[in-house]
N, C-alpha and C. Protein backbone atom coordinates (compact mmCIF):
# COMPACT_ATOMS: atom_id res chain seq x y z
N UNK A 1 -3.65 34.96 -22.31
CA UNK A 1 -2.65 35.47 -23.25
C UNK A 1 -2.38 34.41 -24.30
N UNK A 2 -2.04 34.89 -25.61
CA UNK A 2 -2.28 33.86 -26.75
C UNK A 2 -0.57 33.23 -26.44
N UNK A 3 -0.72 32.00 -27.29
CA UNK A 3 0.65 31.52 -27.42
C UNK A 3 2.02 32.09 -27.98
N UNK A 4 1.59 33.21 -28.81
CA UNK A 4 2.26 33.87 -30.15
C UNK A 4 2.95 35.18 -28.75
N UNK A 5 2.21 35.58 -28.23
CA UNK A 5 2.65 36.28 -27.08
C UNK A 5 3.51 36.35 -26.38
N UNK A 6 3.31 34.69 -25.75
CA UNK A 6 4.67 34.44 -24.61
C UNK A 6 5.54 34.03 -25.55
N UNK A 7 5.53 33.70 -26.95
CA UNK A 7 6.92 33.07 -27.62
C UNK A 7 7.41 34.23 -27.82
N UNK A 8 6.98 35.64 -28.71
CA UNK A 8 7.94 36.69 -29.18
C UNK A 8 7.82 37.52 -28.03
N UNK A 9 7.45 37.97 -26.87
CA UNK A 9 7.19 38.64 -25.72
C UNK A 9 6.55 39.91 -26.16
N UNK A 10 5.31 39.87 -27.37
CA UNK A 10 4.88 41.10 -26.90
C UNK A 10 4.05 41.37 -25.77
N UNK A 11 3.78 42.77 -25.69
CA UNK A 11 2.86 43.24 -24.45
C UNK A 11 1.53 42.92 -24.60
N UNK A 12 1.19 42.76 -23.49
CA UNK A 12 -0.48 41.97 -23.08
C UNK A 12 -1.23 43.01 -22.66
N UNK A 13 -2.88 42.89 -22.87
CA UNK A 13 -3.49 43.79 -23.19
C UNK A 13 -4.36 43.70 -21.74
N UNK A 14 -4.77 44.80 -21.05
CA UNK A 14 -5.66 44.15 -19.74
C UNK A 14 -6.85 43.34 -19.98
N UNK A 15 -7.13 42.98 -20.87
CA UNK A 15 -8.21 42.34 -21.29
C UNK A 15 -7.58 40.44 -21.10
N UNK A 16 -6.03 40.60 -21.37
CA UNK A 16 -5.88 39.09 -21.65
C UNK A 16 -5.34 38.73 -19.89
N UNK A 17 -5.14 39.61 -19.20
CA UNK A 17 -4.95 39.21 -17.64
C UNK A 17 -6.27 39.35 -16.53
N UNK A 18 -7.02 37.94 -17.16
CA UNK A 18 -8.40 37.79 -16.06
C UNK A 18 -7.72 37.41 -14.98
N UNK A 19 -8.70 38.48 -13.85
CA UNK A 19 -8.16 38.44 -12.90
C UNK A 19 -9.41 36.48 -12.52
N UNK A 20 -8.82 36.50 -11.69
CA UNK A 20 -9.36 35.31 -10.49
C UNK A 20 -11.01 35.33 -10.57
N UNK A 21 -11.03 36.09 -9.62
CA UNK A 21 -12.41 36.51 -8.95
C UNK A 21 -13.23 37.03 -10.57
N UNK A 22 -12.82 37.11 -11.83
CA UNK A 22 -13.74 37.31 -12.61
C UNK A 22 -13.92 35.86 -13.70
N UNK A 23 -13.35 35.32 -13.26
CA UNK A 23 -13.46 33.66 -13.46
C UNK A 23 -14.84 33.30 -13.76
N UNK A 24 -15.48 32.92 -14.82
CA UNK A 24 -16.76 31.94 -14.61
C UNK A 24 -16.98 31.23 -13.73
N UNK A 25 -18.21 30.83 -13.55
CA UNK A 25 -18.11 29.71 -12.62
C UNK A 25 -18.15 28.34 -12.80
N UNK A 26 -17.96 28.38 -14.32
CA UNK A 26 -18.19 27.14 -14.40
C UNK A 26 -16.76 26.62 -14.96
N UNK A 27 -15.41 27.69 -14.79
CA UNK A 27 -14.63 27.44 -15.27
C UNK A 27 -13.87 26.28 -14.13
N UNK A 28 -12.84 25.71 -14.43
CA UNK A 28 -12.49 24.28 -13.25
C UNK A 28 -11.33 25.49 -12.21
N UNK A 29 -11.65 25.09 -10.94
CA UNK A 29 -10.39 25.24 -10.22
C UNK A 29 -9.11 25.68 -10.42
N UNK A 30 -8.63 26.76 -9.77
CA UNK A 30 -6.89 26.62 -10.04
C UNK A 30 -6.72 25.28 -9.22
N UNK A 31 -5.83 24.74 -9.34
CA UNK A 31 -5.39 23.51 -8.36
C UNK A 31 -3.84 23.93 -8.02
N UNK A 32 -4.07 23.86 -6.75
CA UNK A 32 -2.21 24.40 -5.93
C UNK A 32 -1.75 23.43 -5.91
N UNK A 33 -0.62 23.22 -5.61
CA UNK A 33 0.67 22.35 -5.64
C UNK A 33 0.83 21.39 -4.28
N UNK A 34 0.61 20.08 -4.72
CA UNK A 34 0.26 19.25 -3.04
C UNK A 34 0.70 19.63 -1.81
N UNK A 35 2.23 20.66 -2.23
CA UNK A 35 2.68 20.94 -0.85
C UNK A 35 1.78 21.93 -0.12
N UNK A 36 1.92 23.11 -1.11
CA UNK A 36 1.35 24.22 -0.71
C UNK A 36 -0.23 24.02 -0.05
N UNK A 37 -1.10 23.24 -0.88
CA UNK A 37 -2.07 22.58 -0.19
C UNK A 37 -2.22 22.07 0.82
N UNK A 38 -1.18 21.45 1.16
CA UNK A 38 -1.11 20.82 2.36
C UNK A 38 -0.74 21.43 3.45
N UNK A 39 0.14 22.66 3.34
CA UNK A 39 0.46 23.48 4.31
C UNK A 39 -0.29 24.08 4.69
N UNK A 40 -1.76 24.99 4.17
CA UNK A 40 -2.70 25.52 3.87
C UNK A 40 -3.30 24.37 5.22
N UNK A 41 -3.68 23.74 4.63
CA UNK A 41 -4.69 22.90 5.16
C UNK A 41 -4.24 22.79 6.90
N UNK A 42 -2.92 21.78 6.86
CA UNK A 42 -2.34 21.38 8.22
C UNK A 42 -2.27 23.07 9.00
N UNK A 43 -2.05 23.71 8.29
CA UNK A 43 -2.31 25.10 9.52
C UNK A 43 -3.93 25.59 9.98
N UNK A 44 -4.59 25.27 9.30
CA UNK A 44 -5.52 25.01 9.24
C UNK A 44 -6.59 24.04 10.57
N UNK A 45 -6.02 23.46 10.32
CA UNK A 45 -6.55 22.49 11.46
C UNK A 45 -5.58 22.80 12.73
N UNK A 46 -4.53 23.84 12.78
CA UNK A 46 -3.88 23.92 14.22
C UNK A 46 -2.38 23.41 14.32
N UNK A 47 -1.85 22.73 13.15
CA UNK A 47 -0.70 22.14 13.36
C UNK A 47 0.48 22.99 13.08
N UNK A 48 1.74 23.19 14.03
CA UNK A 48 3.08 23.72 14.07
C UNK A 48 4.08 23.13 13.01
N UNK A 49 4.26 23.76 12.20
CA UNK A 49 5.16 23.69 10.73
C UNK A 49 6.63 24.17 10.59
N UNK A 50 7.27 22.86 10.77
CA UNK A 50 8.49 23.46 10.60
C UNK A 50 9.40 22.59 9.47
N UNK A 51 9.43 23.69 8.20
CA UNK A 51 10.49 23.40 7.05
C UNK A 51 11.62 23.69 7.23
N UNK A 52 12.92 22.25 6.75
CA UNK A 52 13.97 22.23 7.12
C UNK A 52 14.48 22.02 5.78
N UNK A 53 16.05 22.91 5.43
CA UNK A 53 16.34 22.65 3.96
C UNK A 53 17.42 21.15 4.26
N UNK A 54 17.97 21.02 5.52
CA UNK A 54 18.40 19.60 5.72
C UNK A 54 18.69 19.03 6.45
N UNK A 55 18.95 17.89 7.10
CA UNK A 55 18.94 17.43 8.99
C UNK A 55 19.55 18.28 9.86
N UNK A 56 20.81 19.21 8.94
CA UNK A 56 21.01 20.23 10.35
C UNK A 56 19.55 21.15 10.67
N UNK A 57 19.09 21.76 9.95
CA UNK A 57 17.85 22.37 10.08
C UNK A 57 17.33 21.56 11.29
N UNK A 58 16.85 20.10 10.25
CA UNK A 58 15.55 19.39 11.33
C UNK A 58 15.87 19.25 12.93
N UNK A 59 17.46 19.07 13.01
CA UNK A 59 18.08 18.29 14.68
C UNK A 59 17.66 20.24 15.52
N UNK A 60 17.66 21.46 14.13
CA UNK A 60 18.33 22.69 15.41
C UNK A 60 16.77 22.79 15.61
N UNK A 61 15.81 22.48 15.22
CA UNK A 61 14.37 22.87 15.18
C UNK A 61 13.60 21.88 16.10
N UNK A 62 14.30 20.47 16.14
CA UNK A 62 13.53 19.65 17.58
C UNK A 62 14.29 20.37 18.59
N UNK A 63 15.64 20.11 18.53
CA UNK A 63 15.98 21.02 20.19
C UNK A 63 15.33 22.52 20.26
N UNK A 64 15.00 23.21 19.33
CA UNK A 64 14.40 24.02 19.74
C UNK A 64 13.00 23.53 20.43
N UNK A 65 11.93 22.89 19.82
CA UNK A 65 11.18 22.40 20.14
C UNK A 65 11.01 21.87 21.75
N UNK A 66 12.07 20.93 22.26
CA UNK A 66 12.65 20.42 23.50
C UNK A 66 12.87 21.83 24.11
N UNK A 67 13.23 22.82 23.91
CA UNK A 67 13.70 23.56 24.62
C UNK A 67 12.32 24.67 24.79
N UNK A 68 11.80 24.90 23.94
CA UNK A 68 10.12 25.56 24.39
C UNK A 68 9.76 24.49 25.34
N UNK A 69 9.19 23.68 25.29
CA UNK A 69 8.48 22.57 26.34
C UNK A 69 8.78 22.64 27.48
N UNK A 70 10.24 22.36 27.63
CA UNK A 70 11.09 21.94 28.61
C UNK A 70 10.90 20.67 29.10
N UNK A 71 10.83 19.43 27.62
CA UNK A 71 11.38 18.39 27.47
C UNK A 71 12.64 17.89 27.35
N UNK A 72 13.18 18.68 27.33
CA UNK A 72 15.03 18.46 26.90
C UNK A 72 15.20 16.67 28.37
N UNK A 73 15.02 16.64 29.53
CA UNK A 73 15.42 15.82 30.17
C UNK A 73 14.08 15.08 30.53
N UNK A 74 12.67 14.97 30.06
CA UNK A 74 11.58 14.38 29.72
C UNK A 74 11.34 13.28 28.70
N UNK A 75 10.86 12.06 29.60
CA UNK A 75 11.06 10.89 28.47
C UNK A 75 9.82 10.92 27.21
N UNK A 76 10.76 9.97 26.48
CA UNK A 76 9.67 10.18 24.80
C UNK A 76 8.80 8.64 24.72
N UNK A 77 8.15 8.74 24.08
CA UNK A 77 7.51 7.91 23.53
C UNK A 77 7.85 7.64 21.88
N UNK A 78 8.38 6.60 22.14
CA UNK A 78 9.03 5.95 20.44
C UNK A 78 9.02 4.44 19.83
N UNK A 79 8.11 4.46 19.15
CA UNK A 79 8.02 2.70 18.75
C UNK A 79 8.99 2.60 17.42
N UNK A 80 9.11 3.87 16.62
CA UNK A 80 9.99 3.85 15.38
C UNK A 80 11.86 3.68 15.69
N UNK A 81 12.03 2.52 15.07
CA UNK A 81 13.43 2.37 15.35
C UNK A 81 14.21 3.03 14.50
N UNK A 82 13.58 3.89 13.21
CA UNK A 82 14.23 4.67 12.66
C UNK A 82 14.83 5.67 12.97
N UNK A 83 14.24 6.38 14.28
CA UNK A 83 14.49 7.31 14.73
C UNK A 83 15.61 7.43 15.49
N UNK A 84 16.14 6.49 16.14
CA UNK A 84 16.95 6.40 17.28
C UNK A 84 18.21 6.85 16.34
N UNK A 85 18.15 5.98 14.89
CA UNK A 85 19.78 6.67 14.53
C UNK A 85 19.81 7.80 13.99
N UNK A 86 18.73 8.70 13.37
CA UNK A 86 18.31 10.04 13.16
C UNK A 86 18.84 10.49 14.15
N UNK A 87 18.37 10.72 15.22
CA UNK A 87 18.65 11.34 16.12
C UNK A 87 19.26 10.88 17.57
N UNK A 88 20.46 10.05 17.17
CA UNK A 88 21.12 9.14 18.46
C UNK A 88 21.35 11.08 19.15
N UNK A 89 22.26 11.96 18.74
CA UNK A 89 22.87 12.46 19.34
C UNK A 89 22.43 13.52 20.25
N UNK A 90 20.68 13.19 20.53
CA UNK A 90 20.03 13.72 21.24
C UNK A 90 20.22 13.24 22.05
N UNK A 91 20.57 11.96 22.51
CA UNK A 91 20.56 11.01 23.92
C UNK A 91 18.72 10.98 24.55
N UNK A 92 17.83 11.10 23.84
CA UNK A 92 16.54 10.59 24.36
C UNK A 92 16.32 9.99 25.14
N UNK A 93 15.68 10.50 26.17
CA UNK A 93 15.13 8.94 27.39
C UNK A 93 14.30 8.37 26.56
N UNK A 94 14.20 7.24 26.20
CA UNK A 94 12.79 7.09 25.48
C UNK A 94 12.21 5.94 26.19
N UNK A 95 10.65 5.28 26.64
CA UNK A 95 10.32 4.93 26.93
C UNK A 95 9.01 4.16 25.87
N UNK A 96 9.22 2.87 26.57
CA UNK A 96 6.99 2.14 25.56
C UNK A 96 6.40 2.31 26.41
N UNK A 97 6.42 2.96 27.86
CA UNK A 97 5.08 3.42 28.48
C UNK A 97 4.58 4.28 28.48
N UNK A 98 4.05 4.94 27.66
CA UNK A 98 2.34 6.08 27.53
C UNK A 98 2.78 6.86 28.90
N UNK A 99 2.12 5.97 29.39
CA UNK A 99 2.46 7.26 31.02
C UNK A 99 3.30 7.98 31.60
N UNK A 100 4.88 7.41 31.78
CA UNK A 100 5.68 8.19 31.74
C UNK A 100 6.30 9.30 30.77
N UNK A 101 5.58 8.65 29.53
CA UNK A 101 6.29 9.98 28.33
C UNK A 101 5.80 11.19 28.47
N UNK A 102 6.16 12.62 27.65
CA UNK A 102 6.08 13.79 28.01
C UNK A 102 4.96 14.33 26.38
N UNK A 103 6.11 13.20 25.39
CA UNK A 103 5.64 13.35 24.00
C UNK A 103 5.76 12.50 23.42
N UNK A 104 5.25 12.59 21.96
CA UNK A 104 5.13 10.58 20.78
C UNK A 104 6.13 11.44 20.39
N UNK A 105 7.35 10.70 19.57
CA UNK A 105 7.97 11.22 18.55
C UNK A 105 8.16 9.88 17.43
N UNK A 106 7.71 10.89 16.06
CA UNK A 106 7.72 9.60 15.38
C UNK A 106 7.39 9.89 14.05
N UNK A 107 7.73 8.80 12.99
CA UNK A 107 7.42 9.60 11.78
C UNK A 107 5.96 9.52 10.85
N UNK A 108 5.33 9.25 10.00
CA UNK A 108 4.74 8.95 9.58
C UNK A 108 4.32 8.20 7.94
N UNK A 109 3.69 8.23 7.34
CA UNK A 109 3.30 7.06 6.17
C UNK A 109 3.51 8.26 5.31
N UNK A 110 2.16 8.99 5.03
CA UNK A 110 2.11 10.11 4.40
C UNK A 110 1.69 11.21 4.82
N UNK A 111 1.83 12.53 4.32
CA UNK A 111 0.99 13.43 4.18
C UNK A 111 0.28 14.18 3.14
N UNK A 112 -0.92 14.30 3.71
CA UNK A 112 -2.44 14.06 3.05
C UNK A 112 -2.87 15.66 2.75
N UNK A 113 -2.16 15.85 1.49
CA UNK A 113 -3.22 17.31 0.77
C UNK A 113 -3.90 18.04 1.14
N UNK A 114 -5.23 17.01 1.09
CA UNK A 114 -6.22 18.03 0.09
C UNK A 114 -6.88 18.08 2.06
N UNK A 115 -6.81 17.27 3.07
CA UNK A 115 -7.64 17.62 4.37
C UNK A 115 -6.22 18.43 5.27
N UNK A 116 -4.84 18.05 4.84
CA UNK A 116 -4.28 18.86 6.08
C UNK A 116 -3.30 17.55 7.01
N UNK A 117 -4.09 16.18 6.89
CA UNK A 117 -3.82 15.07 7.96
C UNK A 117 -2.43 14.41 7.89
N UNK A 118 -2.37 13.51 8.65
CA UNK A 118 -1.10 12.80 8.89
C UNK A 118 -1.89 11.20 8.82
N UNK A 119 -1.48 10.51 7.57
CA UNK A 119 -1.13 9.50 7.44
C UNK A 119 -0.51 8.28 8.53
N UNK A 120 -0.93 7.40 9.67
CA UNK A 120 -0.05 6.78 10.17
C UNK A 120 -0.63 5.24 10.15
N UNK A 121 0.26 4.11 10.71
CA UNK A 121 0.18 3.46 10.86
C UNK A 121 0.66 2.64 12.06
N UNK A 122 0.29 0.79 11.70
CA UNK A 122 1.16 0.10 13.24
C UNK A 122 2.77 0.22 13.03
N UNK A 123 3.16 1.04 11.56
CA UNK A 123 4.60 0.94 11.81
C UNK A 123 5.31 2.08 12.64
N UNK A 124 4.32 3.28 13.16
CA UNK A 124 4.72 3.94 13.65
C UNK A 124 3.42 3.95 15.36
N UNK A 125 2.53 3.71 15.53
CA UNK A 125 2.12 3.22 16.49
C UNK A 125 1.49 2.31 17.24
N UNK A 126 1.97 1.23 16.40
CA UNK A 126 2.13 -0.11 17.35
C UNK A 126 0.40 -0.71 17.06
N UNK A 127 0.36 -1.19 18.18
CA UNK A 127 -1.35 -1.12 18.56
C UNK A 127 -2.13 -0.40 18.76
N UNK A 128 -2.04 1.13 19.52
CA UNK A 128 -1.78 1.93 19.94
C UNK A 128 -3.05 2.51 19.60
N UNK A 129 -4.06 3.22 20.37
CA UNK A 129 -5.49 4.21 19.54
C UNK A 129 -4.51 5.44 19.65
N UNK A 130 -5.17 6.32 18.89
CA UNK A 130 -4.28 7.61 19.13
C UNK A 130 -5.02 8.32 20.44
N UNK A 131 -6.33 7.97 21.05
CA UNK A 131 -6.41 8.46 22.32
C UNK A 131 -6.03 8.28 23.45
N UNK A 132 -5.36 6.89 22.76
CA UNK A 132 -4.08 6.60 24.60
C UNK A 132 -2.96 7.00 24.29
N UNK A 133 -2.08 7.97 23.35
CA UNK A 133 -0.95 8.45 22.98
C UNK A 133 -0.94 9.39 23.68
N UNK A 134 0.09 10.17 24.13
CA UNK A 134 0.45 11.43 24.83
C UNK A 134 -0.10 12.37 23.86
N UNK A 135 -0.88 13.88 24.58
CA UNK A 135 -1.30 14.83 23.65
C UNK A 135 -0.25 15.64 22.46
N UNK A 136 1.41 15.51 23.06
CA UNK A 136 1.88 16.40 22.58
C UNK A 136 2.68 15.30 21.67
N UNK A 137 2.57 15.63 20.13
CA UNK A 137 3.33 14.77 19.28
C UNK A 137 4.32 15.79 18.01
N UNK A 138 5.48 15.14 18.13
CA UNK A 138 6.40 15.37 17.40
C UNK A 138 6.65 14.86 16.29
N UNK A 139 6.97 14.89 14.69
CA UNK A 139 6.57 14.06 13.79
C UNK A 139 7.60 14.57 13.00
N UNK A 140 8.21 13.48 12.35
CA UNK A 140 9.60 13.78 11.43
C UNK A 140 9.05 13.31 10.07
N UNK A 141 9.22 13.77 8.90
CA UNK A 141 8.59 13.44 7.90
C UNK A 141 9.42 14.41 6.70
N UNK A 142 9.26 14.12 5.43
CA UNK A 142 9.84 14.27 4.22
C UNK A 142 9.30 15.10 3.25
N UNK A 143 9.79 15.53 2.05
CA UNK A 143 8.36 16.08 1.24
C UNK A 143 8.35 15.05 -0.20
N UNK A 144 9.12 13.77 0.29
CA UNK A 144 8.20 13.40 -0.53
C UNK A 144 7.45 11.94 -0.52
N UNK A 145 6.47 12.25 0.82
CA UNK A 145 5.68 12.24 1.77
C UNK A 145 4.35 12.13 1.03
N UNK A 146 4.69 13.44 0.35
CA UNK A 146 2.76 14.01 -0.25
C UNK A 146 2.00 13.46 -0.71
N UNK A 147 1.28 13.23 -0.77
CA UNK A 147 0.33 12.65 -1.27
C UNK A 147 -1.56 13.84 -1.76
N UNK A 148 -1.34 13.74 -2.54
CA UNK A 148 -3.05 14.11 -2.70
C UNK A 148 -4.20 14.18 -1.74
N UNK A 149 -4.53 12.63 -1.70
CA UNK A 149 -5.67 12.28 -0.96
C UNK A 149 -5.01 10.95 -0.04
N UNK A 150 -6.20 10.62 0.67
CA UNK A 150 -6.11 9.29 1.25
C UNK A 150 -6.07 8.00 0.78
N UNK A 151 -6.60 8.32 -0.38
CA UNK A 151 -6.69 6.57 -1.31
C UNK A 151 -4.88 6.46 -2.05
N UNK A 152 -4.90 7.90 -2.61
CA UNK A 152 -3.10 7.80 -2.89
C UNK A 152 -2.51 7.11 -1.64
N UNK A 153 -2.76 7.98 -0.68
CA UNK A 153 -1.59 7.13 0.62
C UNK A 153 -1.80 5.51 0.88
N UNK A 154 -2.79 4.89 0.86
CA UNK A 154 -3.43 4.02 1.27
C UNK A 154 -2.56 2.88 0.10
N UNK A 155 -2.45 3.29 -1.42
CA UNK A 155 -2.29 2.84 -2.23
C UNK A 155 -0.38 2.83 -2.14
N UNK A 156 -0.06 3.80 -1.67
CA UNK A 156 0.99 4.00 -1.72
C UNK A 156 1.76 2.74 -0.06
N UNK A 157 1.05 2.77 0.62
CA UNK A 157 1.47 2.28 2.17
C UNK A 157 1.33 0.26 1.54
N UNK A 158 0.80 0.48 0.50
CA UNK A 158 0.15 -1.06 -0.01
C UNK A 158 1.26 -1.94 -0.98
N UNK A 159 1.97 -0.41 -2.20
CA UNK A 159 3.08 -1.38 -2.32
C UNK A 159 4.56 -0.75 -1.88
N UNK A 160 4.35 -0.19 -0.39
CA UNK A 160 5.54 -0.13 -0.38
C UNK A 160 6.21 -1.68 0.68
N UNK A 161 4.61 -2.00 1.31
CA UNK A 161 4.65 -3.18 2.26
C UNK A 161 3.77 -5.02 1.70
N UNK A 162 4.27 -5.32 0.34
CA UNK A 162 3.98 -6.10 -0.06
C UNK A 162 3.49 -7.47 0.03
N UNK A 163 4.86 -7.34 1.56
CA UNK A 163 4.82 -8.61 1.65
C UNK A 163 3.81 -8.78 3.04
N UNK A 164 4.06 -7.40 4.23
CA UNK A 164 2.87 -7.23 5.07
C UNK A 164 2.62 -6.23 5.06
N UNK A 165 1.26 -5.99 5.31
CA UNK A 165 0.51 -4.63 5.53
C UNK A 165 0.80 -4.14 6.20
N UNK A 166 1.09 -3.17 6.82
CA UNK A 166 0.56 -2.78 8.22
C UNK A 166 -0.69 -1.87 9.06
N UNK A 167 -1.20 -2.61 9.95
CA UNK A 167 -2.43 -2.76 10.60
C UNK A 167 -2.54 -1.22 11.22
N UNK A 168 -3.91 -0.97 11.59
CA UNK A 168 -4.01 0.05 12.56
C UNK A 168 -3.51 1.81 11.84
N UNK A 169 -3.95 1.22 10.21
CA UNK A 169 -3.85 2.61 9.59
C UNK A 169 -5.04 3.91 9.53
N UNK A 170 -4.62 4.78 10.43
CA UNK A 170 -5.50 6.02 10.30
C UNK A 170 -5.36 7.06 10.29
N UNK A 171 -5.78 8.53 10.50
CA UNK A 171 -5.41 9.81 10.58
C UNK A 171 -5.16 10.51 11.52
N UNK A 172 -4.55 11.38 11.42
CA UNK A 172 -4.64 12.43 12.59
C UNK A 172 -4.68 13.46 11.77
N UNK A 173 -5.68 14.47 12.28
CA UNK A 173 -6.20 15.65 11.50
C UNK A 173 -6.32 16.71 12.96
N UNK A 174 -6.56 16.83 13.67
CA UNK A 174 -6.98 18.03 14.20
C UNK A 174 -6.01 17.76 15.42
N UNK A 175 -5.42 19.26 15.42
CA UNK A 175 -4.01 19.41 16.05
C UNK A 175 -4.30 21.07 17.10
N UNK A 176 -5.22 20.58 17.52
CA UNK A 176 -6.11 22.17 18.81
C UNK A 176 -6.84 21.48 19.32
N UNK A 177 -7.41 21.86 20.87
CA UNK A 177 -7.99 21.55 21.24
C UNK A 177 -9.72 21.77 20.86
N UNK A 178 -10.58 21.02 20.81
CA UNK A 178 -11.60 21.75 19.88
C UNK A 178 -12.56 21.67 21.25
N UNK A 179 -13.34 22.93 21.15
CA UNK A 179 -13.82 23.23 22.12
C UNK A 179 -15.57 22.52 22.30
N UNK A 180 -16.08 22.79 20.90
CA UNK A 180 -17.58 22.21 20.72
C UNK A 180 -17.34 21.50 20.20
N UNK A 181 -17.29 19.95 20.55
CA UNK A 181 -17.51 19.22 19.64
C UNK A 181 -19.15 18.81 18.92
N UNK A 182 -18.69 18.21 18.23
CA UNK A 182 -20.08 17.96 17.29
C UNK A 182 -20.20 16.70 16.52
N UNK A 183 -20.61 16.28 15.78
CA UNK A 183 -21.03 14.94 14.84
C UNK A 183 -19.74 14.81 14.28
N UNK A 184 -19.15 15.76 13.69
CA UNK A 184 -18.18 15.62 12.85
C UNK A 184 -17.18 15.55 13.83
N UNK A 185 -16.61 15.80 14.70
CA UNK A 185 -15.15 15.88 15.02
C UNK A 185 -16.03 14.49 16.97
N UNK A 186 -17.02 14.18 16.43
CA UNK A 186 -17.28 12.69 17.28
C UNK A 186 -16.13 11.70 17.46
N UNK A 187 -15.50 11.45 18.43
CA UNK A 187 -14.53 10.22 18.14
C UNK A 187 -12.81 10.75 17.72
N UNK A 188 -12.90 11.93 17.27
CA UNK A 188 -11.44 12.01 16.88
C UNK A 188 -10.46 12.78 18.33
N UNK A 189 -9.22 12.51 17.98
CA UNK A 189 -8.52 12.82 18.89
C UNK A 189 -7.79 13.76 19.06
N UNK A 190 -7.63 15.36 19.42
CA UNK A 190 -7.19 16.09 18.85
C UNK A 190 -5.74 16.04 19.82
N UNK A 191 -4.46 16.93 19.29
CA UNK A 191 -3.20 16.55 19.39
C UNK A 191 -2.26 17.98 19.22
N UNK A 192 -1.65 18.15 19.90
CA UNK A 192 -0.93 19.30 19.99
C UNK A 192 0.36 18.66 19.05
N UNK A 193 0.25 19.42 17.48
CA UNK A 193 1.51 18.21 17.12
C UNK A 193 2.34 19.43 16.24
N UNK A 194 3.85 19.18 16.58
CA UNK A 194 4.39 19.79 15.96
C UNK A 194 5.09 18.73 14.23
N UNK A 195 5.35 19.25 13.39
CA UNK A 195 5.75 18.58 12.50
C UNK A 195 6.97 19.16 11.68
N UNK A 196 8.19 18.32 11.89
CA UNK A 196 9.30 18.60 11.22
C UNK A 196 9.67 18.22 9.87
N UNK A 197 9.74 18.89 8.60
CA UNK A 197 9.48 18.48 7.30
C UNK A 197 11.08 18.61 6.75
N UNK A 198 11.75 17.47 6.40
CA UNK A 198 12.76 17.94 5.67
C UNK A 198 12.73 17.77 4.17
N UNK A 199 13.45 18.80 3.03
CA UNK A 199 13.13 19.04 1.91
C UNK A 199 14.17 17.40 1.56
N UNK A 200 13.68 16.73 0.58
CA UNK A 200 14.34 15.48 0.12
C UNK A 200 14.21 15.39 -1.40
N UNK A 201 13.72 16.71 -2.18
CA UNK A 201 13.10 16.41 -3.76
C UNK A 201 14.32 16.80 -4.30
């Protein structure tokens, strides 16, 4: 539709509303909106999505969470000290031994667009491989979180920690159990993870 169009609002002709699918091909991409992308994606790979418009949301959506499981009196796994005052008024058992926990709860660096993944680091698991973490992970996170790609996050985790890095930065992407594995999903760890998003823009 010409410019002269949308300024005085005349009517548009079916000729000026190409649909999608009659697109060239050599025309570029629509490109969606990092969130929407990212939601796309993270469901995609298996992961449980839950948008909160603000911490009452996020606190009624983990006890819900606790209360499907029937973690409510099941200890956590938590290296983030952020969390404890987020959510003192859960009273958490929380534990640093792997073995006794039920679930990780914890937040993360970023989240990653254009694959779906979760951004983490040693500030949220320690030393930690993600194949000695408990399968079922809980993840508190922001929207403005987003990030594009991985080199954004990477870039972003670089000056927000200037003075130290932190070590032991990698992904978590696949959130199902995958049944065939293959070359590609060699080595990764898959994770039953729910993810709590609160709106912060």
């Amino acid at each position: 539709m010409s410019l002269f169009r949308k300024i005085f609002g005349l009517k548009s002709t079916p000729e000026d509303n190409i649909k999608s699918e009659q697109r060239g091909k050599y025309m570029p991409e629509i490109k969606l909106p990092v969130d929407e992308q990212f939601t796309i994606n993270f469901k995609a790979n298996g992961g449980k999505f839950l948008y909160c418009e603000n911490m009452q949301e996020v606190q009624n959506s983990l006890n819900s969470i606790l209360l499907e499981n029937n973690w409510r009196n099941d200890m956590v796994l938590m290296f983030d000290a952020r969390l404890d005052q987020l959510f003192k008024d859960f009273k958490l058992d929380k534990t640093k031994r792997i073995s006794e926990s039920s679930f990780f709860f914890s937040t993360c660096e970023y989240l990653i667009s254009d694959d779906g993944s979760l951004l983490i680091s040693s500030n949220q698991i320690a030393e930690k491989k993600l194949k000695e973490l408990p399968d079922n992970f809980v993840i508190y996170a922001t929207t403005s979180q987003f990030v594009q790609n991985i080199g954004e996050g990477l870039r972003g985790i670089k000056g927000k920690n200037r003075d130290k890095i932190p070590t032991n930065i990698t992904t978590i992407k696949h959130f199902k159990t995958i049944e065939d594995k293959d070359f590609l999903t060699y080595g990764s760890s898959s994770k039953n993870l729910y993810l709590l998003l609160l709106e912060d823009l």
